[in-house]
C-alpha atoms as a PDB file:
ATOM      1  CA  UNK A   1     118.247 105.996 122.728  1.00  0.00           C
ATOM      2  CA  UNK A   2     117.367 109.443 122.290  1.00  0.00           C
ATOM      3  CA  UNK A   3     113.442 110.633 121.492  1.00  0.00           C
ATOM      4  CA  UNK A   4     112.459 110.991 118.124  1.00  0.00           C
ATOM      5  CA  UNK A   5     112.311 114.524 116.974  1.00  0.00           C
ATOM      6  CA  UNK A   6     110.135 113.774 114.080  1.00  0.00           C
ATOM      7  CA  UNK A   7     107.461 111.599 112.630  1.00  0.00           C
ATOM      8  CA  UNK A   8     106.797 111.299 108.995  1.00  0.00           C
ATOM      9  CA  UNK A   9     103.806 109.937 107.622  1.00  0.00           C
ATOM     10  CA  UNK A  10     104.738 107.963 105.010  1.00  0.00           C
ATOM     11  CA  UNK A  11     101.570 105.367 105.345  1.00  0.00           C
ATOM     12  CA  UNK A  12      99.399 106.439 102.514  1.00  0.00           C
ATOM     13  CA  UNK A  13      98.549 104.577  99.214  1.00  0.00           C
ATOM     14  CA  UNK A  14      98.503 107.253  96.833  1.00  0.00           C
ATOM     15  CA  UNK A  15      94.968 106.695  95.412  1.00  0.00           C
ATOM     16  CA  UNK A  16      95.145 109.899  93.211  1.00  0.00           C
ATOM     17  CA  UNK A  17      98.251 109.563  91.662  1.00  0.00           C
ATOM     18  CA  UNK A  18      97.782 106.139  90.071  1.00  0.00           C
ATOM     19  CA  UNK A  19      99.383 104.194  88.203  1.00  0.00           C
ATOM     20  CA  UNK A  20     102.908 105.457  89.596  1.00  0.00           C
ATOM     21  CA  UNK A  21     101.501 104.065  92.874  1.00  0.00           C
ATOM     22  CA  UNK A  22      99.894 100.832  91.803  1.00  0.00           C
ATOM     23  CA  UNK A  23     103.051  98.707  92.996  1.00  0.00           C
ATOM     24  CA  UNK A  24     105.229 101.601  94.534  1.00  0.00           C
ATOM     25  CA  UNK A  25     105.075 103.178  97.299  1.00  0.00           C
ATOM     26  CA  UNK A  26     104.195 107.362  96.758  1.00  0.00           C
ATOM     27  CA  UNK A  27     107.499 108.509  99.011  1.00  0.00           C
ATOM     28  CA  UNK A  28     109.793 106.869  96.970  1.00  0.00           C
ATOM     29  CA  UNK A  29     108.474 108.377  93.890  1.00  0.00           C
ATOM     30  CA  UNK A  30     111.416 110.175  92.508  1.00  0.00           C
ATOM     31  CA  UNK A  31     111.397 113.820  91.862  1.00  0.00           C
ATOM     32  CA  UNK A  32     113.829 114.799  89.410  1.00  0.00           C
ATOM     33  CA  UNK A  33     116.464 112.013  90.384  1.00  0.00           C
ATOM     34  CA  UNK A  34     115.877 111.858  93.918  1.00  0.00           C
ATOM     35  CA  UNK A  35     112.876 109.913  95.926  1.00  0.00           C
ATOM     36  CA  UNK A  36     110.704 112.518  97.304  1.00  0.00           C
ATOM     37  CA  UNK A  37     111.243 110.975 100.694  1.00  0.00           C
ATOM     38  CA  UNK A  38     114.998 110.960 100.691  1.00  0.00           C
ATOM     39  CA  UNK A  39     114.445 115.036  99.544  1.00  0.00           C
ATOM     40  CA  UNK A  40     112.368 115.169 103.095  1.00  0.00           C
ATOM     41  CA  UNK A  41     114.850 113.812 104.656  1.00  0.00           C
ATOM     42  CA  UNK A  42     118.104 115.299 103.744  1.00  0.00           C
ATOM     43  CA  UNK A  43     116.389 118.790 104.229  1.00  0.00           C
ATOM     44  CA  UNK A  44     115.600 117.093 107.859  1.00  0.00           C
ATOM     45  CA  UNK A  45     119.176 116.165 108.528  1.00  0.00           C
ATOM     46  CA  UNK A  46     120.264 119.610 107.334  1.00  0.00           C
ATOM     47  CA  UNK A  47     118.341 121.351 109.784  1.00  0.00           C
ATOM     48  CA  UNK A  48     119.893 119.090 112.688  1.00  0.00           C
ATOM     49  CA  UNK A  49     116.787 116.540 112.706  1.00  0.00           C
ATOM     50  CA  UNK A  50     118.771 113.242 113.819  1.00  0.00           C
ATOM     51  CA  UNK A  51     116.198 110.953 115.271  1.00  0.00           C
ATOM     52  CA  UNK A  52     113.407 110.479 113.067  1.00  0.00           C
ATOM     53  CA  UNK A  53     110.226 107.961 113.256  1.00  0.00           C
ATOM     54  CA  UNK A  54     109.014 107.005 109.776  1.00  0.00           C
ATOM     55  CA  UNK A  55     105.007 105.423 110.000  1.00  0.00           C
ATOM     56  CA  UNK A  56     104.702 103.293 107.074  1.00  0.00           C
ATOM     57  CA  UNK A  57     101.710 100.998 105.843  1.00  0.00           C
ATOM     58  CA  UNK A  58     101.255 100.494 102.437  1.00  0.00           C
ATOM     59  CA  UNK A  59     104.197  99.007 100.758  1.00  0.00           C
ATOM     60  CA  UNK A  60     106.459  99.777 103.875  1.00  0.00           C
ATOM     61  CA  UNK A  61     108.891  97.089 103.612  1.00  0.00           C
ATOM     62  CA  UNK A  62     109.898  98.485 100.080  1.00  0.00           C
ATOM     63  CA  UNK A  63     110.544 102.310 102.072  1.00  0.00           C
ATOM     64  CA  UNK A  64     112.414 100.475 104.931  1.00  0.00           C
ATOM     65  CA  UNK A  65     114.711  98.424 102.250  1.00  0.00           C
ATOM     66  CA  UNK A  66     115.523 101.794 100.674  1.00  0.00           C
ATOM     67  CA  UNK A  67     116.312 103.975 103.420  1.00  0.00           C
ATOM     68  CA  UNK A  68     117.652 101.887 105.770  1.00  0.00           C
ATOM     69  CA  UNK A  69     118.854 103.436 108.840  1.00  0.00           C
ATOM     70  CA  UNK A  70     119.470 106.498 107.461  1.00  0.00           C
ATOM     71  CA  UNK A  71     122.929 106.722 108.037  1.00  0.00           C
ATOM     72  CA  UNK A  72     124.097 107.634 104.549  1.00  0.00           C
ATOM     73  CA  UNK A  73     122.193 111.132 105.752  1.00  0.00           C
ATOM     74  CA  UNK A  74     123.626 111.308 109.123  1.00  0.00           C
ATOM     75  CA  UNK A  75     120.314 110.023 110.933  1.00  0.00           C
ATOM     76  CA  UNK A  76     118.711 107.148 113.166  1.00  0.00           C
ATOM     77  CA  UNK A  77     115.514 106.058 111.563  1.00  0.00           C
ATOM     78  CA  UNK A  78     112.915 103.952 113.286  1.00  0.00           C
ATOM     79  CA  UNK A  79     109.883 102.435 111.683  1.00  0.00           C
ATOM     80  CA  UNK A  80     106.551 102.148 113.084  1.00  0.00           C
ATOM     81  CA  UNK A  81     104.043 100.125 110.666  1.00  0.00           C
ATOM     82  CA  UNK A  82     100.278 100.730 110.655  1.00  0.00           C
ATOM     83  CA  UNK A  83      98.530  97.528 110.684  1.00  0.00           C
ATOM     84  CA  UNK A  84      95.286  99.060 109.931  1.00  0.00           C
ATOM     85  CA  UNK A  85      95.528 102.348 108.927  1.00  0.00           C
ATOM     86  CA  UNK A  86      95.552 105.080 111.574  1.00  0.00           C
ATOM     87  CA  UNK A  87      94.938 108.186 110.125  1.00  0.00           C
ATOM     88  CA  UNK A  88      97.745 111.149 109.922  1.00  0.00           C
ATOM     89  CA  UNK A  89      97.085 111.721 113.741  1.00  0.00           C
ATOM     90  CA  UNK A  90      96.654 108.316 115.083  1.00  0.00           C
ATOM     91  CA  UNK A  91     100.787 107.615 113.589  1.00  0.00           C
ATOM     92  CA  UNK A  92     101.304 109.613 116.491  1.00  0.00           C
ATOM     93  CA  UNK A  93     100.326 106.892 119.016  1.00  0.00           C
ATOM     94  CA  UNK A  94     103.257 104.523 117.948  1.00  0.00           C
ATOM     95  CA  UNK A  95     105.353 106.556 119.193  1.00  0.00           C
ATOM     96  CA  UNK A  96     103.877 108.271 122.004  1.00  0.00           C
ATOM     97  CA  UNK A  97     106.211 106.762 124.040  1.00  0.00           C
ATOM     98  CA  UNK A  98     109.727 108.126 122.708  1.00  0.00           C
ATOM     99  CA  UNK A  99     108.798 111.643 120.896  1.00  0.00           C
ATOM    100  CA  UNK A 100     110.939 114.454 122.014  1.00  0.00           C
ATOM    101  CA  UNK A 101     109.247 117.568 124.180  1.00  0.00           C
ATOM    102  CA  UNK A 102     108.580 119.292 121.004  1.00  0.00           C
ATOM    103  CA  UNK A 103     108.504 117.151 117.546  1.00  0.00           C
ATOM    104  CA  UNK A 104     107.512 117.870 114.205  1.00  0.00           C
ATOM    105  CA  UNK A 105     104.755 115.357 112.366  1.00  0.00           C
ATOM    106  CA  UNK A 106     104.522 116.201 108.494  1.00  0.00           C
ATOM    107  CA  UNK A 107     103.799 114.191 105.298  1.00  0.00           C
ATOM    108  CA  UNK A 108     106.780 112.267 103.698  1.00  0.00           C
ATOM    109  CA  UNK A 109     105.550 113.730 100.340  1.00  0.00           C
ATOM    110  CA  UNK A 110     105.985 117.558 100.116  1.00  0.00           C
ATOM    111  CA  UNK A 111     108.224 119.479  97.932  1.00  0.00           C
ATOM    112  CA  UNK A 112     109.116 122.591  99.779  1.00  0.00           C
ATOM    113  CA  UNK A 113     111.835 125.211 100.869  1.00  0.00           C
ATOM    114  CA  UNK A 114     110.462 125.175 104.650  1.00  0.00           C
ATOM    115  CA  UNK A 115     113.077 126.255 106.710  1.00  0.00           C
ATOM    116  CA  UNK A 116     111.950 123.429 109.675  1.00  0.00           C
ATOM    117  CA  UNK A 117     114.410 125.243 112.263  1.00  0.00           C
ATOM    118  CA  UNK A 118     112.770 128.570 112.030  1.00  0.00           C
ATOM    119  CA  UNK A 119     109.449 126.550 112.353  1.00  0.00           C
ATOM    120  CA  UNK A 120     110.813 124.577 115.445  1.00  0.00           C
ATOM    121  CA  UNK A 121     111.800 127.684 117.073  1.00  0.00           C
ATOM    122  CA  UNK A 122     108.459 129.560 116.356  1.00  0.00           C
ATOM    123  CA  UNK A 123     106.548 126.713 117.878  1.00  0.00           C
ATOM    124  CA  UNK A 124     108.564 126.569 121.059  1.00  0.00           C
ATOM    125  CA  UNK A 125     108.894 130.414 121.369  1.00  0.00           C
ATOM    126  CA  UNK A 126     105.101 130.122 121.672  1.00  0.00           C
ATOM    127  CA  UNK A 127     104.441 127.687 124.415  1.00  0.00           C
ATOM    128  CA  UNK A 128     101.258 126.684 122.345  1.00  0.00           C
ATOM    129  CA  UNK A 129     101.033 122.568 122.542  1.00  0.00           C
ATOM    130  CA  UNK A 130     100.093 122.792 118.597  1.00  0.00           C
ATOM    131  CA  UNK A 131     101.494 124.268 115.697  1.00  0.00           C
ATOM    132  CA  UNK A 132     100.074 124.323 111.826  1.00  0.00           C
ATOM    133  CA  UNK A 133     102.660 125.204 109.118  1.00  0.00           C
ATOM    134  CA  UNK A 134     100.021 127.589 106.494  1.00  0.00           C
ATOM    135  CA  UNK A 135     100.382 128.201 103.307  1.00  0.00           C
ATOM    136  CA  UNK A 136      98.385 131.128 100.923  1.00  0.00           C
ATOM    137  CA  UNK A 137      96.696 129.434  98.138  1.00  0.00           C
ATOM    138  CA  UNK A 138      94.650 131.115  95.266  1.00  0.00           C
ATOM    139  CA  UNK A 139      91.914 129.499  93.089  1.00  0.00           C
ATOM    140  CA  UNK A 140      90.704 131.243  89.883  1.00  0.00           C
ATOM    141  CA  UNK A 141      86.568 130.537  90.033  1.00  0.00           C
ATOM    142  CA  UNK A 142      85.724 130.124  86.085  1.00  0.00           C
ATOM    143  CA  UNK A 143      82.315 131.354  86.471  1.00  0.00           C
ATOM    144  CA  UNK A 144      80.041 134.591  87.831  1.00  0.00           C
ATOM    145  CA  UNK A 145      79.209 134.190  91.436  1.00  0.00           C
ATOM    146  CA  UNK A 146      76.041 135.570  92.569  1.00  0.00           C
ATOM    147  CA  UNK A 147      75.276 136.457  96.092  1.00  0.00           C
ATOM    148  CA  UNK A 148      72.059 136.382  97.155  1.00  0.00           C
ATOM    149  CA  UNK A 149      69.546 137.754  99.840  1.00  0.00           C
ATOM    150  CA  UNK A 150      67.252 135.822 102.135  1.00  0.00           C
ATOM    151  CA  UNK A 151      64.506 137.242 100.407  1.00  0.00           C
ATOM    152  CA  UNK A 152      66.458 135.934  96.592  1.00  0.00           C
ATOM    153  CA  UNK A 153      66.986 138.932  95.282  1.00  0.00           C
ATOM    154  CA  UNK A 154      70.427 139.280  94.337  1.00  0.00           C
ATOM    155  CA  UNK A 155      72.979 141.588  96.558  1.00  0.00           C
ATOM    156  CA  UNK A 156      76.069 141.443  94.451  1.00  0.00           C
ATOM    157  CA  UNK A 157      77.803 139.698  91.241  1.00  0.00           C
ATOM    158  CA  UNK A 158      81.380 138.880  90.874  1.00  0.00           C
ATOM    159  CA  UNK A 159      82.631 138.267  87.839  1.00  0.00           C
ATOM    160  CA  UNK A 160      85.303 134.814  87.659  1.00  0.00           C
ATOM    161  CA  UNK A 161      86.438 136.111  91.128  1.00  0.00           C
ATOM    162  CA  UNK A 162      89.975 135.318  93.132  1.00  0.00           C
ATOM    163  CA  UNK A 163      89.125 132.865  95.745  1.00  0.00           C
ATOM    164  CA  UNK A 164      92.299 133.537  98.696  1.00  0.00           C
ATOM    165  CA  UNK A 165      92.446 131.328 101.454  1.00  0.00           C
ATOM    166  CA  UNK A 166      94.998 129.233 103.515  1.00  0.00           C
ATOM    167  CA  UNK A 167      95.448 125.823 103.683  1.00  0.00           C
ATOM    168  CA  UNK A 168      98.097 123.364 105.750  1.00  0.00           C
ATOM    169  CA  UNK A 169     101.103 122.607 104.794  1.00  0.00           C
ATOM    170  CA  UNK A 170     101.235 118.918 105.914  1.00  0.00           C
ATOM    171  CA  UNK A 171     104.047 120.079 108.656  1.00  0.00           C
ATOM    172  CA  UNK A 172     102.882 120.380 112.073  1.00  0.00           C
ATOM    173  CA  UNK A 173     104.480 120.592 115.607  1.00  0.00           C
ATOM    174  CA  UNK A 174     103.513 119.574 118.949  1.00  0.00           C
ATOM    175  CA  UNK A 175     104.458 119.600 122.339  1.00  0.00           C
ATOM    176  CA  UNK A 176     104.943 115.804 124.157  1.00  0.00           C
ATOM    177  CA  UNK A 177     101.554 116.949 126.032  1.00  0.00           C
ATOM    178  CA  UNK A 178      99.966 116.065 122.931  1.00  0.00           C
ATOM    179  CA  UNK A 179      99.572 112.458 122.910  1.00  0.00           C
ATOM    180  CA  UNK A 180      97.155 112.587 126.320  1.00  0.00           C
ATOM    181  CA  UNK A 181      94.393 113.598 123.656  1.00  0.00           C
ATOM    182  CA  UNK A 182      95.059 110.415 121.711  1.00  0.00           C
ATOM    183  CA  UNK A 183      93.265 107.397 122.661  1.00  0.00           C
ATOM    184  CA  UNK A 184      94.951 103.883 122.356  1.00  0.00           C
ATOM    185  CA  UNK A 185      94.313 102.234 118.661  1.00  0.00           C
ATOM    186  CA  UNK A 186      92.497 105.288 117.685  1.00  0.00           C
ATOM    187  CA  UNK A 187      92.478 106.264 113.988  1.00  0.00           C
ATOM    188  CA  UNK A 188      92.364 109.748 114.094  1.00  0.00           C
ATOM    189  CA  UNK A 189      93.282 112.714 111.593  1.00  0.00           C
ATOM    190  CA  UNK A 190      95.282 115.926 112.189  1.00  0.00           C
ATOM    191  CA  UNK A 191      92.341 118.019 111.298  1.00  0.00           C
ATOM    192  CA  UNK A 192      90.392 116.403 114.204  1.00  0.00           C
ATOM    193  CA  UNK A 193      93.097 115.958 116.555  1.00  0.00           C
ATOM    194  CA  UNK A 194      93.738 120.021 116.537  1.00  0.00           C
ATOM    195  CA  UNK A 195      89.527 120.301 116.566  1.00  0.00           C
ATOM    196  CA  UNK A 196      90.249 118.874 120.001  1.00  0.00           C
ATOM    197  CA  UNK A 197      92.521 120.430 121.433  1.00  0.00           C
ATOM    198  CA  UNK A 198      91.155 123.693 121.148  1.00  0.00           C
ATOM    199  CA  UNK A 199      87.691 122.586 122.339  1.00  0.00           C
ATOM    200  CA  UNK A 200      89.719 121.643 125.818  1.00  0.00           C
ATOM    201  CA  UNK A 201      90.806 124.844 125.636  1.00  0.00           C
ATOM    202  CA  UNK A 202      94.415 124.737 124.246  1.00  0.00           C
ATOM    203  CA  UNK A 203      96.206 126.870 121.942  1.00  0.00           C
ATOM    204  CA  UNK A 204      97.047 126.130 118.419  1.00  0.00           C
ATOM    205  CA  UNK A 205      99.458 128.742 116.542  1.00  0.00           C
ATOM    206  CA  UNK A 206      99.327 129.161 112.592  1.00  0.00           C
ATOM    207  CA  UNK A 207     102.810 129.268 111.099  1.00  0.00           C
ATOM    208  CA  UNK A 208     103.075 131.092 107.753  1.00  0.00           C
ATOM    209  CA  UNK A 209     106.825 130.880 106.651  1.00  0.00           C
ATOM    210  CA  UNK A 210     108.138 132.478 103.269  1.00  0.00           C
ATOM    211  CA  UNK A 211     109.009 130.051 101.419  1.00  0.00           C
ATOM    212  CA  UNK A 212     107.986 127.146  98.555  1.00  0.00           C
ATOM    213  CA  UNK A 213     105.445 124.192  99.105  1.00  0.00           C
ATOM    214  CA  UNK A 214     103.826 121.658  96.870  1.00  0.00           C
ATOM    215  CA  UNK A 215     101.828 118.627  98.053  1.00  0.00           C
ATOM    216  CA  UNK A 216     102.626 115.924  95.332  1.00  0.00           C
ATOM    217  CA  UNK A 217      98.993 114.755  95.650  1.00  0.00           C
ATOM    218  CA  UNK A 218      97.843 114.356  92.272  1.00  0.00           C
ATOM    219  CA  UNK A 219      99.274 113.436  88.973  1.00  0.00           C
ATOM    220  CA  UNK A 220      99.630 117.124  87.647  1.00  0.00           C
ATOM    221  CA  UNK A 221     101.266 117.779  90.866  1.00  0.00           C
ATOM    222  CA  UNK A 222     103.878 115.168  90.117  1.00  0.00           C
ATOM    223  CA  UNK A 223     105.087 116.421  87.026  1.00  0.00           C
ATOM    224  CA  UNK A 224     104.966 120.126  88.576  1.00  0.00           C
ATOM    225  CA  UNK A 225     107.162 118.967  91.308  1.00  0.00           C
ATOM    226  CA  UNK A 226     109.483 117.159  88.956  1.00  0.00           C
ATOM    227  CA  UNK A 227     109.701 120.751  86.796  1.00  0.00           C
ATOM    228  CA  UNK A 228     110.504 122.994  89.895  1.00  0.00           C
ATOM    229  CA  UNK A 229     113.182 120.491  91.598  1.00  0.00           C
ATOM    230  CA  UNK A 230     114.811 120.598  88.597  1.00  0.00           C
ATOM    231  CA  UNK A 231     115.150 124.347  87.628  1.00  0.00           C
ATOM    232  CA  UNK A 232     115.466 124.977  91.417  1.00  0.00           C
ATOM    233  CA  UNK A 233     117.445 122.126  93.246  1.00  0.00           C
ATOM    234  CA  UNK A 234     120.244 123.641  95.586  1.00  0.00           C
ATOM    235  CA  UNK A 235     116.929 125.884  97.165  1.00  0.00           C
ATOM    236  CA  UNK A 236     115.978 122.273  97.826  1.00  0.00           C
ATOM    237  CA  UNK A 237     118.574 120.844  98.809  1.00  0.00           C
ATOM    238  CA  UNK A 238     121.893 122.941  99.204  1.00  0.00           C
ATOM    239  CA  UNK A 239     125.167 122.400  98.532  1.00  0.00           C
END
């Protein structure tokens, strides 16, 4: 059996984007006509992505009936079900054991155009044992901002400013090296996962690729994601 090149998280309950989750689970929402997670997954296959661990949890028997063994897409799916859940680092330690020397872990619900072999390469081109897919995100503040001195007088006054910052993608990849910082059973984010690494002194590379991303997250998300798929589906998925 060959080692699983990725892992998608596909665990979660989808709190925020109730009542579509309430009694199905969020990957198999469909976007457009398609289940989100079948999107992720042709784009995997695309990109030559064959063997692919999927960590499931809540309402995992209804993703496994679905997709199968992912042959209809040209892939070998294994399943991995969190008993309790484990975080969207800890998914990593059920399958410590068979992950490929460099393997991509991202969440089974993201609409994007990421081109995941230019991100594969990039990662291994680096040598660093981490790598976080970034994306530039700007938030309109509705309000003056005041900055203000130690001593409370005021130093400056923007008006509604531009907030600009950069925030993950959900699509990360790691060297096999990785899961010696993962203790056994432990539920552990990403977040803190990288936060340790890097205070033993490893590397972790920041990945900015051109291209489109939406986390399907929230209800306005949803029907966002359902708009762009449509109007733009072969940059999704191409012919």
């Amino acid at each position: 059996m060959s080692d699983i090149q990725a892992l998608i998280l596909a665990g979660g309950k989808g709190s925020r984007l109730r009542p579509y989750t309430t009694s199905f689970p969020k990957p198999l929402l469909p976007v457009g006509d398609i289940p989100i997670l079948e999107i992720v997954l042709r784009q995997l296959a695309n990109h030559g992505f064959r063997r692919i661990g999927v960590a499931t949890g809540h309402l995992g028997e209804m993703i496994r009936l679905f997709c199968a063994d992912g042959h209809r897409w040209g892939l070998e799916l294994s399943y991995y079900q969190e008993e309790t859940p484990l975080g969207t680092a800890g998914a990593i330690g059920l399958v410590k054991e068979h992950v490929a020397d460099n393997f991509l872990v991202m969440n089974g619900d993201i609409l994007s155009t990421f081109n995941f072999t230019e991100g594969l390469r990039f990662h291994q081109a680096g040598g660093r044992i981490a790598t976080i897919g970034v994306y530039p995100r700007a938030v309109q503040v509705d309000f003056g901002v005041l900055h203000q001195n130690p001593d409370t007088t005021l130093s400056r006054y923007e008006e509604k400013p531009t907030l600009r910052y950069k925030v993950s993608m959900g699509i990360n990849f790691f060297r096999k090296e990785v899961v010696g910082f993962l203790r056994e059973g432990e539920p552990i984010d990403i977040p803190d996962l990288i936060s340790r690494l890097m205070t033993a002194g490893r590397t972790v590379a920041c990945y900015q690729p051109d291209c489109y991303w939406l986390d399907i997250g929230r209800v306005d998300d949803y029907a966002i994601a359902n708009d762009e798929f449509t109007r733009r589906r072969r940059e999704f998925l191409p012919e």
